[in-house]
Protein backbone atom coordinates (compact mmCIF):
# COMPACT_ATOMS: atom_id res chain seq x y z
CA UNK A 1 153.37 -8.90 -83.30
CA UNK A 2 155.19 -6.33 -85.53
CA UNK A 3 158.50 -5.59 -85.04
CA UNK A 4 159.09 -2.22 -83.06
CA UNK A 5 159.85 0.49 -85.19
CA UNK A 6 163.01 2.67 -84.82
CA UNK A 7 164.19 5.95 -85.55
CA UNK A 8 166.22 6.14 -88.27
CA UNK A 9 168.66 9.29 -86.72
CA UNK A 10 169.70 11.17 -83.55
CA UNK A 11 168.43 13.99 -85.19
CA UNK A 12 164.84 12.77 -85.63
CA UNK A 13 164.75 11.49 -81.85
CA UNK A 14 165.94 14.92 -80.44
CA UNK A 15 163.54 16.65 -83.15
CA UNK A 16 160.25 15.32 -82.35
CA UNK A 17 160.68 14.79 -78.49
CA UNK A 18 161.54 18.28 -78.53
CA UNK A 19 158.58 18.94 -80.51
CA UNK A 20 156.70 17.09 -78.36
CA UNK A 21 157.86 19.70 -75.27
CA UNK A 22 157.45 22.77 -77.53
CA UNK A 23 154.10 24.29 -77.29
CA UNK A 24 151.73 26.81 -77.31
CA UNK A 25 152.86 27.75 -73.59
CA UNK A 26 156.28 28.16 -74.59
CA UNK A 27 154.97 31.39 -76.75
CA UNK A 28 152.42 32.56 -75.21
CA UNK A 29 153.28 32.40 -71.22
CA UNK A 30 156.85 32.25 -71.23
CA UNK A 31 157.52 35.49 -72.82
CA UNK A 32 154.89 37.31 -70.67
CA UNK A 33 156.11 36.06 -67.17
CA UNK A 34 160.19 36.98 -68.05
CA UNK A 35 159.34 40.06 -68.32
CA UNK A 36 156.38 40.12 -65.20
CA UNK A 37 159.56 38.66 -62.98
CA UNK A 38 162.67 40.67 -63.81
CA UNK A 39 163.60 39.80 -67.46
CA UNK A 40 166.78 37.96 -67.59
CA UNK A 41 167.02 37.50 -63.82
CA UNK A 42 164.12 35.49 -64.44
CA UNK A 43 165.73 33.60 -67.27
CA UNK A 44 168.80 32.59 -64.81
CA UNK A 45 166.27 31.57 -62.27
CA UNK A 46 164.06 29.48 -64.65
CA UNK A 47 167.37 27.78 -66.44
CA UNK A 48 168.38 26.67 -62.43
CA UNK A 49 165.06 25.06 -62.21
CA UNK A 50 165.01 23.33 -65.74
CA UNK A 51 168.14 21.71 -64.74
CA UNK A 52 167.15 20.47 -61.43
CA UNK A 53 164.12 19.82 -61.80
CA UNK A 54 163.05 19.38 -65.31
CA UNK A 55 166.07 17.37 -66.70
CA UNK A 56 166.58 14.50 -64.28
CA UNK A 57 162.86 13.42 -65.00
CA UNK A 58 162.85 13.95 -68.97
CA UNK A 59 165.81 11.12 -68.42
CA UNK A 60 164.05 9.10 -65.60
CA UNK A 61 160.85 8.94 -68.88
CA UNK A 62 162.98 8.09 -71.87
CA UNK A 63 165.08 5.65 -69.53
CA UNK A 64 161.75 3.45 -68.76
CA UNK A 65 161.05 3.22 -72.59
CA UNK A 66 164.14 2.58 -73.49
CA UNK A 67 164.92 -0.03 -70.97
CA UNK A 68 160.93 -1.15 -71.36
CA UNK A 69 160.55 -1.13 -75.30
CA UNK A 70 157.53 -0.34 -74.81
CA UNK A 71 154.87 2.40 -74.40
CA UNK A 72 153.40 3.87 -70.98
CA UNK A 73 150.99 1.43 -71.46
CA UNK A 74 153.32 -1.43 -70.83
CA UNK A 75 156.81 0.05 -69.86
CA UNK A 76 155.67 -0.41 -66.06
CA UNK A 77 154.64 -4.53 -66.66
CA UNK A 78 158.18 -5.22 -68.04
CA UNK A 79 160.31 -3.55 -65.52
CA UNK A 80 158.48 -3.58 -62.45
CA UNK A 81 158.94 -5.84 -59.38
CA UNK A 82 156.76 -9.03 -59.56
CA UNK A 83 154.08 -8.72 -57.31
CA UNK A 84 154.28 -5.01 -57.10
CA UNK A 85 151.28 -2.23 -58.70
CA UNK A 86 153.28 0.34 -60.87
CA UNK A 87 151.76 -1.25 -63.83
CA UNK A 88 148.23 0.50 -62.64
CA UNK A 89 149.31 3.82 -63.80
CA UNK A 90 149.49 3.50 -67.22
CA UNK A 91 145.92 3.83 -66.85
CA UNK A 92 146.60 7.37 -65.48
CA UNK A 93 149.25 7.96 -68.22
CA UNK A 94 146.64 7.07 -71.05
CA UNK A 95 144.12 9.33 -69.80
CA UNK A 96 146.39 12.00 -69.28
CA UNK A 97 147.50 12.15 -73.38
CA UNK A 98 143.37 11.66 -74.38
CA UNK A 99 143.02 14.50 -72.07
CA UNK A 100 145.35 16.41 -73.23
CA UNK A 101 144.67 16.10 -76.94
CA UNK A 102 140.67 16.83 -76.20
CA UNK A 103 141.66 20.40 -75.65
CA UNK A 104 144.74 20.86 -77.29
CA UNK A 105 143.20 19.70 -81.00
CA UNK A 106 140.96 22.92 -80.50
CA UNK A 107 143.67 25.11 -79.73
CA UNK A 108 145.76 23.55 -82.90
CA UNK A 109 142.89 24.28 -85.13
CA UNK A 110 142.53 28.23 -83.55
CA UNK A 111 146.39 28.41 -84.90
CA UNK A 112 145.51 26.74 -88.45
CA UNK A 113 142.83 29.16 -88.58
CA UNK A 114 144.49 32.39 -87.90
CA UNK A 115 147.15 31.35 -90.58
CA UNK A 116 144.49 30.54 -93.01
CA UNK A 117 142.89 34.14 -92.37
CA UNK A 118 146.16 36.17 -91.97
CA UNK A 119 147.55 34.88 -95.73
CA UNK A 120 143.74 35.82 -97.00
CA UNK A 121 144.28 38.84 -95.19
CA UNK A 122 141.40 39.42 -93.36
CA UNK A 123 142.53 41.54 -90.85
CA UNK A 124 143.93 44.17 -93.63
CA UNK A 125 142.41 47.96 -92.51
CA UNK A 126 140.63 46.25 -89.38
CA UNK A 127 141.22 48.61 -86.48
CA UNK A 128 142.06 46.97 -82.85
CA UNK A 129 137.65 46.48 -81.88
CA UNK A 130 137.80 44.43 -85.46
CA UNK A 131 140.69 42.32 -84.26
CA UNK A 132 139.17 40.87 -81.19
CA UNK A 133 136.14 40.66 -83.03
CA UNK A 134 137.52 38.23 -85.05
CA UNK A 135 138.70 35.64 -82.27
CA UNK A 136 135.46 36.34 -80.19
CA UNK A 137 133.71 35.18 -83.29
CA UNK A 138 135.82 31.64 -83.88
CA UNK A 139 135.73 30.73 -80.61
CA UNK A 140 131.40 31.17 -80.44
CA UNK A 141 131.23 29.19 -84.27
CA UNK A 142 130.87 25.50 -83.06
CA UNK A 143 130.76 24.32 -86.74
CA UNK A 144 134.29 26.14 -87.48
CA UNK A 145 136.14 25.20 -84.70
CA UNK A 146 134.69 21.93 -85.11
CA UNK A 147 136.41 22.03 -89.18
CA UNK A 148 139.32 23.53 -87.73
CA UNK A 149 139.75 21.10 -84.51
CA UNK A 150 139.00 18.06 -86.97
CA UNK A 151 141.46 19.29 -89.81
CA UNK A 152 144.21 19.68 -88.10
CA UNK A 153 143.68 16.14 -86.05
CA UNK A 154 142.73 14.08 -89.63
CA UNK A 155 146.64 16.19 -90.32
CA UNK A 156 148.32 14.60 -87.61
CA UNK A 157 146.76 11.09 -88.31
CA UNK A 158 147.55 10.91 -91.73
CA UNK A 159 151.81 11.56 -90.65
CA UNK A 160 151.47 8.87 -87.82
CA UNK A 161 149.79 6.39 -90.39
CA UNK A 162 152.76 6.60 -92.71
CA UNK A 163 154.78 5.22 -89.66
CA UNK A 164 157.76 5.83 -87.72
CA UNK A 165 160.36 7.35 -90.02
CA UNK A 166 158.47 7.71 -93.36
CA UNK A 167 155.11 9.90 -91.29
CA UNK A 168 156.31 10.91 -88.17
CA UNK A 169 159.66 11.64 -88.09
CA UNK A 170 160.14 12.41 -91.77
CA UNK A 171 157.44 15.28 -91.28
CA UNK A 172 158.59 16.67 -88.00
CA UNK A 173 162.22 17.14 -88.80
CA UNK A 174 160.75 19.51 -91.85
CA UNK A 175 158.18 20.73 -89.71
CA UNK A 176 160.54 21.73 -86.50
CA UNK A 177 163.45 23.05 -89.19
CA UNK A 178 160.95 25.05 -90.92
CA UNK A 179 159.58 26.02 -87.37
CA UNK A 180 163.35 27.63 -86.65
CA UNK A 181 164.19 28.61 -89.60
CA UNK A 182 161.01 30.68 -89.80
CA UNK A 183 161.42 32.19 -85.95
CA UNK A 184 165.25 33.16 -87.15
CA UNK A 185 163.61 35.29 -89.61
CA UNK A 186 160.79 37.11 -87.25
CA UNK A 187 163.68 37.48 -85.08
CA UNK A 188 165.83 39.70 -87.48
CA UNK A 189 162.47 41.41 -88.03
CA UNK A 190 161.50 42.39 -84.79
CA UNK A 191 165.07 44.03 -84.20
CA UNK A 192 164.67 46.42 -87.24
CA UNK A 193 161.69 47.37 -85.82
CA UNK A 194 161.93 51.06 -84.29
CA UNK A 195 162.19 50.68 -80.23
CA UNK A 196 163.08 47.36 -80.41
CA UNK A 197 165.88 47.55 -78.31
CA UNK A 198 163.42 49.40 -75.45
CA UNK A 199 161.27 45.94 -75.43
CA UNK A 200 164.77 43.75 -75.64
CA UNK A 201 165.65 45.60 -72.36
CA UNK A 202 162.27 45.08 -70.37
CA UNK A 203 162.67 41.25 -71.46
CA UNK A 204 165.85 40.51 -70.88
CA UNK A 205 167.51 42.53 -68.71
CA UNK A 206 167.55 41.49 -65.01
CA UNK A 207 165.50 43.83 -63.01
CA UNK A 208 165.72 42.85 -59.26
CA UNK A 209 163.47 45.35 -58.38
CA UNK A 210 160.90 44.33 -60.60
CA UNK A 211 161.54 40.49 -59.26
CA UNK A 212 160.67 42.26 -56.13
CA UNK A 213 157.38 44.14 -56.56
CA UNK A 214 155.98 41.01 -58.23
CA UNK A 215 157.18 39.05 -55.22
CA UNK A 216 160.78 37.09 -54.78
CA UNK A 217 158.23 33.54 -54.00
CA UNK A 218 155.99 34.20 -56.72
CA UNK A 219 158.47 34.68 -59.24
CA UNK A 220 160.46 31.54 -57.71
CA UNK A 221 156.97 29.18 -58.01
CA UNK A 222 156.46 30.33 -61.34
CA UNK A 223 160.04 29.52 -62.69
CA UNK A 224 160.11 26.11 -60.81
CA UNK A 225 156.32 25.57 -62.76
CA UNK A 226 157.11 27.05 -65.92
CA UNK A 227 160.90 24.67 -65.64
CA UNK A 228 158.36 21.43 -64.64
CA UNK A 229 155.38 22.06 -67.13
CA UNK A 230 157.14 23.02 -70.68
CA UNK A 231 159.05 19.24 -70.72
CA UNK A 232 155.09 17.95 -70.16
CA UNK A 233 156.95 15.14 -68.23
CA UNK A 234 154.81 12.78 -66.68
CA UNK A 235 152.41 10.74 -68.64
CA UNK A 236 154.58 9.06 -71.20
CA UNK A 237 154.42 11.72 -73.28
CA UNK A 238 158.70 11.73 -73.83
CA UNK A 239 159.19 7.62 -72.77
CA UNK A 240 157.41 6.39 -76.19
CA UNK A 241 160.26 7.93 -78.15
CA UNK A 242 162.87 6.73 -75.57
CA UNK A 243 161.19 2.87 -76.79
CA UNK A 244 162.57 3.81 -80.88
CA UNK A 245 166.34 4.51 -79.59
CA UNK A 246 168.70 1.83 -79.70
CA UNK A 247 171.58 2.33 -76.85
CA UNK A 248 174.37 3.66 -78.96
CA UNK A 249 174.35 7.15 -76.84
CA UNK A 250 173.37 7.92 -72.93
CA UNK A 251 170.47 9.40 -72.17
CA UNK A 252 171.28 12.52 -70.23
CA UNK A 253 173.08 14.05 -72.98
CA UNK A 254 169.91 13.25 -75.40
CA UNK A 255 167.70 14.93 -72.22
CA UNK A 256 169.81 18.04 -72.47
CA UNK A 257 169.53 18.70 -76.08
CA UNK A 258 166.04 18.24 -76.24
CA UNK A 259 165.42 20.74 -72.95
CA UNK A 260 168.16 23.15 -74.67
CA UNK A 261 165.73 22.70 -77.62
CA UNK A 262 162.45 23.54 -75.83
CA UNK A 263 164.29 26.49 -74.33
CA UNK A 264 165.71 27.73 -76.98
CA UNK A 265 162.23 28.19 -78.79
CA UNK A 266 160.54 30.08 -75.27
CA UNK A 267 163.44 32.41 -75.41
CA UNK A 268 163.38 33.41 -78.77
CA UNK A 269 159.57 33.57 -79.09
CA UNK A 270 160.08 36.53 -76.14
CA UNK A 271 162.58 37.93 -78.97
CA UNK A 272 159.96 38.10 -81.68
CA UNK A 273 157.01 40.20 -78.92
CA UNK A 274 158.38 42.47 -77.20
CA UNK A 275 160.20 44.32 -79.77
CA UNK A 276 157.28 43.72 -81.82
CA UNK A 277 154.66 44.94 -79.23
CA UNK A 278 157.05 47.84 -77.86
CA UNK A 279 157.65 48.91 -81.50
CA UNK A 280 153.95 49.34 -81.65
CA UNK A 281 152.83 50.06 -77.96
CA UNK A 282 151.07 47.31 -77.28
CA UNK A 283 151.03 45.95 -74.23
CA UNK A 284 152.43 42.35 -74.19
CA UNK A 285 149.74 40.52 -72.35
CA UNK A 286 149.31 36.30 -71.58
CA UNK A 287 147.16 33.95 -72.59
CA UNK A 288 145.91 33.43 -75.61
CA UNK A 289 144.70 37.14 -76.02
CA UNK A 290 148.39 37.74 -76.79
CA UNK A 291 148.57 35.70 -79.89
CA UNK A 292 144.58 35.74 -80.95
CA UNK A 293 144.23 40.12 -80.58
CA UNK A 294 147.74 41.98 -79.53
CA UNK A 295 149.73 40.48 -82.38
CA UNK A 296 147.63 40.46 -85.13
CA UNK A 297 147.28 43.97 -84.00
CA UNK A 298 150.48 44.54 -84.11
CA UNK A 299 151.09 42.39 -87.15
CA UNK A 300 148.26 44.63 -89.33
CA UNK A 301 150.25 47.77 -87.93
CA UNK A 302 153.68 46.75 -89.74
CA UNK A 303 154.89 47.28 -93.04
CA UNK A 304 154.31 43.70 -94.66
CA UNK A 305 152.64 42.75 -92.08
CA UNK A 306 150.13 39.90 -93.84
CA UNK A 307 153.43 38.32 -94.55
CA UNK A 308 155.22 38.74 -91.22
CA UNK A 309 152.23 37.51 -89.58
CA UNK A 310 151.36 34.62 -91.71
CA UNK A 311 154.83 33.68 -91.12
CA UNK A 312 154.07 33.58 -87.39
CA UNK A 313 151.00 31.60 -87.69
CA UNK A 314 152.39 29.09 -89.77
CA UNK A 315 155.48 28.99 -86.63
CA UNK A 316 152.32 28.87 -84.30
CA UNK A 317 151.03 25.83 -86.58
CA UNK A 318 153.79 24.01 -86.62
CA UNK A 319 154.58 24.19 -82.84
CA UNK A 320 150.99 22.66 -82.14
CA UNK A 321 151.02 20.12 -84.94
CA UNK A 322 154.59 19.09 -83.60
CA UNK A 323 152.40 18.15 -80.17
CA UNK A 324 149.62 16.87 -81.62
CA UNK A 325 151.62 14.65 -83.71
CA UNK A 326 154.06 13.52 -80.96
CA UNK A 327 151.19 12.74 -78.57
CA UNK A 328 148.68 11.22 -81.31
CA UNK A 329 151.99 8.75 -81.78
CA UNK A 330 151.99 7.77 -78.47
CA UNK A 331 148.32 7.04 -78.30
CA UNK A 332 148.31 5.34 -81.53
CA UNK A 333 151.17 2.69 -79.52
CA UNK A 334 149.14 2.46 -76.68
CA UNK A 335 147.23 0.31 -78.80
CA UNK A 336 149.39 -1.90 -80.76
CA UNK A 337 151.62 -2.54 -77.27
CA UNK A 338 148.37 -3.63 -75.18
CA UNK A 339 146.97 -5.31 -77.91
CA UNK A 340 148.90 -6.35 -81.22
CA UNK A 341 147.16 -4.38 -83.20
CA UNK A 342 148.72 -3.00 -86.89
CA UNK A 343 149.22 0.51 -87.16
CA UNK A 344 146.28 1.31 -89.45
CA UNK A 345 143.86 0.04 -87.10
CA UNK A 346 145.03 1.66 -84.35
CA UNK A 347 144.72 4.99 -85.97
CA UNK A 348 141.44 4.07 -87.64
CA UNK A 349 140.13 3.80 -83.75
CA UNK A 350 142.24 6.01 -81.86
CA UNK A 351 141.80 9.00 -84.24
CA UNK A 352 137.82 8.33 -84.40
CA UNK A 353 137.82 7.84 -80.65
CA UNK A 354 140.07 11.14 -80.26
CA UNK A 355 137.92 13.37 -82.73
CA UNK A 356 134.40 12.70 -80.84
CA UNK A 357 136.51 12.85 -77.37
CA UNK A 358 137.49 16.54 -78.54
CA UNK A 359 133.92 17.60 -79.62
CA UNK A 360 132.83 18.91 -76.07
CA UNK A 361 135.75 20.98 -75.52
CA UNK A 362 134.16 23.21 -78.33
CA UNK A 363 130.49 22.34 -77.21
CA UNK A 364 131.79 24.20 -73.70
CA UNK A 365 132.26 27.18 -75.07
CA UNK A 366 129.29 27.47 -77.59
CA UNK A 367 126.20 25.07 -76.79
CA UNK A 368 127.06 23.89 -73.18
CA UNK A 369 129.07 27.29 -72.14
CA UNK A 370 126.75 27.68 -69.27
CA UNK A 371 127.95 24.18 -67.97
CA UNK A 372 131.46 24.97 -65.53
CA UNK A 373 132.97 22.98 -62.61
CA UNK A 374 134.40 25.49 -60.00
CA UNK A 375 134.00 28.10 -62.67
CA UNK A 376 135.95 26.11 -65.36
CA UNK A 377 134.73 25.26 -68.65
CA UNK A 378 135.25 22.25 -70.35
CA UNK A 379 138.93 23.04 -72.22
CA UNK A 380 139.86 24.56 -68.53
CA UNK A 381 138.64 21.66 -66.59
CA UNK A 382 140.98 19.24 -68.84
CA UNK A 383 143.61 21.92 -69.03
CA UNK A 384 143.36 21.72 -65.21
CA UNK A 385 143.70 17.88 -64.52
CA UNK A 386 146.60 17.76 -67.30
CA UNK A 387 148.41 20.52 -66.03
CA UNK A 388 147.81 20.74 -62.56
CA UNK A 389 147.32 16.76 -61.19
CA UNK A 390 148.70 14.19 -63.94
CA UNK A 391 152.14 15.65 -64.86
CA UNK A 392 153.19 16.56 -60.97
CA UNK A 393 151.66 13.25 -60.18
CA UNK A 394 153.10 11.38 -62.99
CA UNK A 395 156.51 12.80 -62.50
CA UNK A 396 156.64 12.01 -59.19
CA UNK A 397 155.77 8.18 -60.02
CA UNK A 398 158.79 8.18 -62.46
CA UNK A 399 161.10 9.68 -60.20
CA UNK A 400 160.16 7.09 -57.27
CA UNK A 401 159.74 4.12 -59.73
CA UNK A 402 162.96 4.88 -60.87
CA UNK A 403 165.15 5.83 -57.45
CA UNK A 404 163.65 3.49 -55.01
CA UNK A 405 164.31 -0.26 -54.35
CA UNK A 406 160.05 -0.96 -54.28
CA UNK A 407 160.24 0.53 -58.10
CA UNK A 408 163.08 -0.52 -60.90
CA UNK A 409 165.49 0.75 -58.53
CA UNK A 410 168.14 3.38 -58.80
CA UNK A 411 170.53 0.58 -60.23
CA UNK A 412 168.71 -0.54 -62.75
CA UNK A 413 167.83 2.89 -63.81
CA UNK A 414 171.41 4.54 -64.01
CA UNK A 415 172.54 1.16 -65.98
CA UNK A 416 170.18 2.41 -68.82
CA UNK A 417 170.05 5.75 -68.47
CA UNK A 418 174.31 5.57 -68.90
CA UNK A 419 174.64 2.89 -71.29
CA UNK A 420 176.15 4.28 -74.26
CA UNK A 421 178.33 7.39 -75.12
CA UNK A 422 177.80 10.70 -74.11
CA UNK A 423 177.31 12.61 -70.95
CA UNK A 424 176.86 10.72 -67.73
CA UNK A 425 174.03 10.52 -65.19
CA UNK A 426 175.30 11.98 -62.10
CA UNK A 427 175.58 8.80 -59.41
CA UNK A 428 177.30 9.75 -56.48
CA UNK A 429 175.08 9.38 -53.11
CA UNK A 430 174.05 13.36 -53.04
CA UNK A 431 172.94 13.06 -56.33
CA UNK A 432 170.45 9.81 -55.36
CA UNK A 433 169.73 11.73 -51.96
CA UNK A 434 168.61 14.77 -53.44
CA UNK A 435 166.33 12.33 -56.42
CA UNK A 436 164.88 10.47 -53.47
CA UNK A 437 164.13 12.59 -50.79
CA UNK A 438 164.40 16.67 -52.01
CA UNK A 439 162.80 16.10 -55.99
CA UNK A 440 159.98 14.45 -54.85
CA UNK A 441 158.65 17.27 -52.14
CA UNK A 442 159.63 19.76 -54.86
CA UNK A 443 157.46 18.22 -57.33
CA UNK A 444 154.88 18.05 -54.69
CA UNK A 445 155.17 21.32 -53.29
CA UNK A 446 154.35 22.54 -57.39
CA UNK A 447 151.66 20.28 -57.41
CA UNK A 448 150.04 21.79 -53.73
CA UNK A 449 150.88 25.52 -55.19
CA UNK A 450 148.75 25.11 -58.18
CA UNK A 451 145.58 24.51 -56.37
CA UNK A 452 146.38 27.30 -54.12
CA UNK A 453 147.11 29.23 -56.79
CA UNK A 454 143.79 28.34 -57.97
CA UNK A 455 141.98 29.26 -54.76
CA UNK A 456 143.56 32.85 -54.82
CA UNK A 457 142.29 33.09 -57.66
């Protein structure tokens, strides 16, 4: 067996974990509902949550790899109970990352893509019909999304098979500075922008009356989910890097940074749109339609805009490949933990295994796009059992294997979790009431609400 890898600096650890919970969703939903649910009342709201709710289970992940050593696929085996079953979710855990990255490699390569095209300028004199045009035609080419989807995977592999700290974290902490360094810049861009201030005040202002006419308990679900979802705690996705720390500094303190992290780049994404799309009067829709057709609207309607945009897609890139590569990582250990296997044979098969797994999340919406479950197509369907059943699910395993006496046990948990320097785990008995008996019906209540949500639908 090879000797674990570490990280060679704080700075790398809080980096790529917090690349690892900064994603697409952070740009292109975060933005949009702020300003659906009252703007900066929202923000409060959504901050409440992400400390609540969020935080204690980002520590409750990196404190079973830590304590473990080991991956999802064998952190439950070394500090579970003899006798006892935890150890049977890592099969859920390992699914949930495959499933994740058999969508998510599609969506990387749409952002690779759209930089590629935006430097070439090839939406230079297209009006708004041309625009759309142009993602309605990528997303109907199997044999480019394919190249893009397979690109920007064969990317990630080749930083994970250069190891720890030469591939991974070497190539994140450029990636994630550049990423901030770059969103600093379309920051101070959108604000020269005329109106900017107009779209600064519909996003972050608090409007209580616009809280209101969306609805005070929809705009309270969708802060708790968007507080639970952007950490993507609950398969293992955050423990892995919790197994490359030594014990030199406490964990909550490392969980805050990273969250403050994640935050920080959902906030000031909203900071680059809506002056942009106010400057331009464009309305600031979600989804992917808001980065694929309003901004490169917007984008081919401002002075420089093939390098203001190009800029944004390479932000866009890097936010994805930060993911991919954070989650390939942890797939990629899965391996050598279960198994022994070296590092270049576990990419070898993982990264084969991961490319074909991807292939019919662009077959569903070319060659099989008549095939749907419940009106889903393939990328929703995954999207779906990611999103909506393994990370509620998942969390709530963590938080119970972690708080009750049948698990690791609340003991055992706040020894590792506040070994070292730094900020303390709260441990007084309101704290472990609340983590026993509120959290989980919270994280179950988000989990019921998004397949009502879905029904309403």
């Amino acid at each position: 067996m090879e000797k674990r890898e570490k990280f060679s600096s704080r700075l790398g650890f809080i980096l790529i974990s917090a690349g690892c919970a900064i994603g697409l969703g952070n740009v292109w939903r975060f933005p949009y509902i702020t300003g659906k649910y009252g703007g900066g009342a929202f923000v409060l709201m959504y901050l409440f949550f992400l400390v609540i709710l969020g935080l204690p289970i980002v520590v409750m992940e990196l404190s079973v790899g830590r304590g473990s050593q080991k991956s999802s696929a064998m952190s439950f085996n070394a500090l579970e109970p003899s006798g006892s079953k935890w150890h049977i979710f890592r099969y859920f855990s390992m699914a949930g990352n495959y499933l994740l990255m058999m969508f998510y490699t599609t969506i990387g390569g749409w952002m690779l893509a759209y930089f590629v095209k935006m430097t070439k300028g090839d939406f230079a004199g297209a009006d708004t019909a041309e625009v759309e045009a142009v993602f309605s035609a990528l997303t109907s080419n199997r044999n480019a999304m394919l190249f893009w989807m397979v690109l920007i995977s064969v990317a990630a592999l080749l930083i994970c098979s250069m190891g720890l700290q030469k591939g991974v974290e070497l190539i994140t902490k450029v990636m994630m500075s550049s990423l901030l360094v770059i969103m600093i810049v379309l920051v101070i861009r959108a604000m020269t922008l005329p109106d900017a201030m107009e779209g600064l005040k519909f996003y972050l202002l608090p409007d209580f009356g616009k809280m209101g006419e969306a609805g005070i308990k929809e705009a309270v679900f969708a802060a708790m989910g968007q507080a639970f979802f952007t950490l993507s705690v609950g398969v293992g996705s955050l423990a892995i890097f919790g197994s490359y720390i030594g014990r030199e500094r406490s964990l909550a303190g490392e969980a805050v940074s990273i969250t403050a992290l994640d935050t920080f780049v959902a906030v000031v994404a909203g900071l680059i749109i809506f002056p942009a799309c106010f400057a331009f009067d464009v309305n600031p829709g979600e989804g992917p339609g808001l980065v694929f057709v309003t901004l490169p609207n917007v984008f081919r309607e401002m002075p420089g805009g093939r390098i203001w945009g190009s800029l944004f897609f390479l932000f866009m890139t890097f936010a994805a490949l930060s993911t991919i590569v954070a989650v390939f990582q942890n797939i990629i250990q899965f391996a050598r933990d279960l198994w022994g296997w070296p590092l270049k044979k576990s990419v070898i098969v993982n990264g084969g295994l991961l490319i074909l797994l991807s292939i019919p999340c662009v077959l569903g919406m070319t060659d099989w796009s008549s095939f749907t479950v419940g009106g889903k197509n393939i990328m929703d369907m995954e999207d779906f059992i990611v999103s909506n059943n393994l990370l509620p699910l998942g969390s709530m395993v963590y938080l119970l294997f972690c708080v009750t006496r049948y698990g690791w046990g609340w003991d055992n948990f706040l020894r590792e979790a506040n070994a070292g320097e730094g900020m303390r785990f709260p441990s007084g008995r309101g704290a472990r009431f609340y983590l026993t008996f509120i959290l989980p019906l919270i994280v179950f209540g988000i989990f019921i609400q998004g397949y009502i949500s879905m029904i309403l639908k």
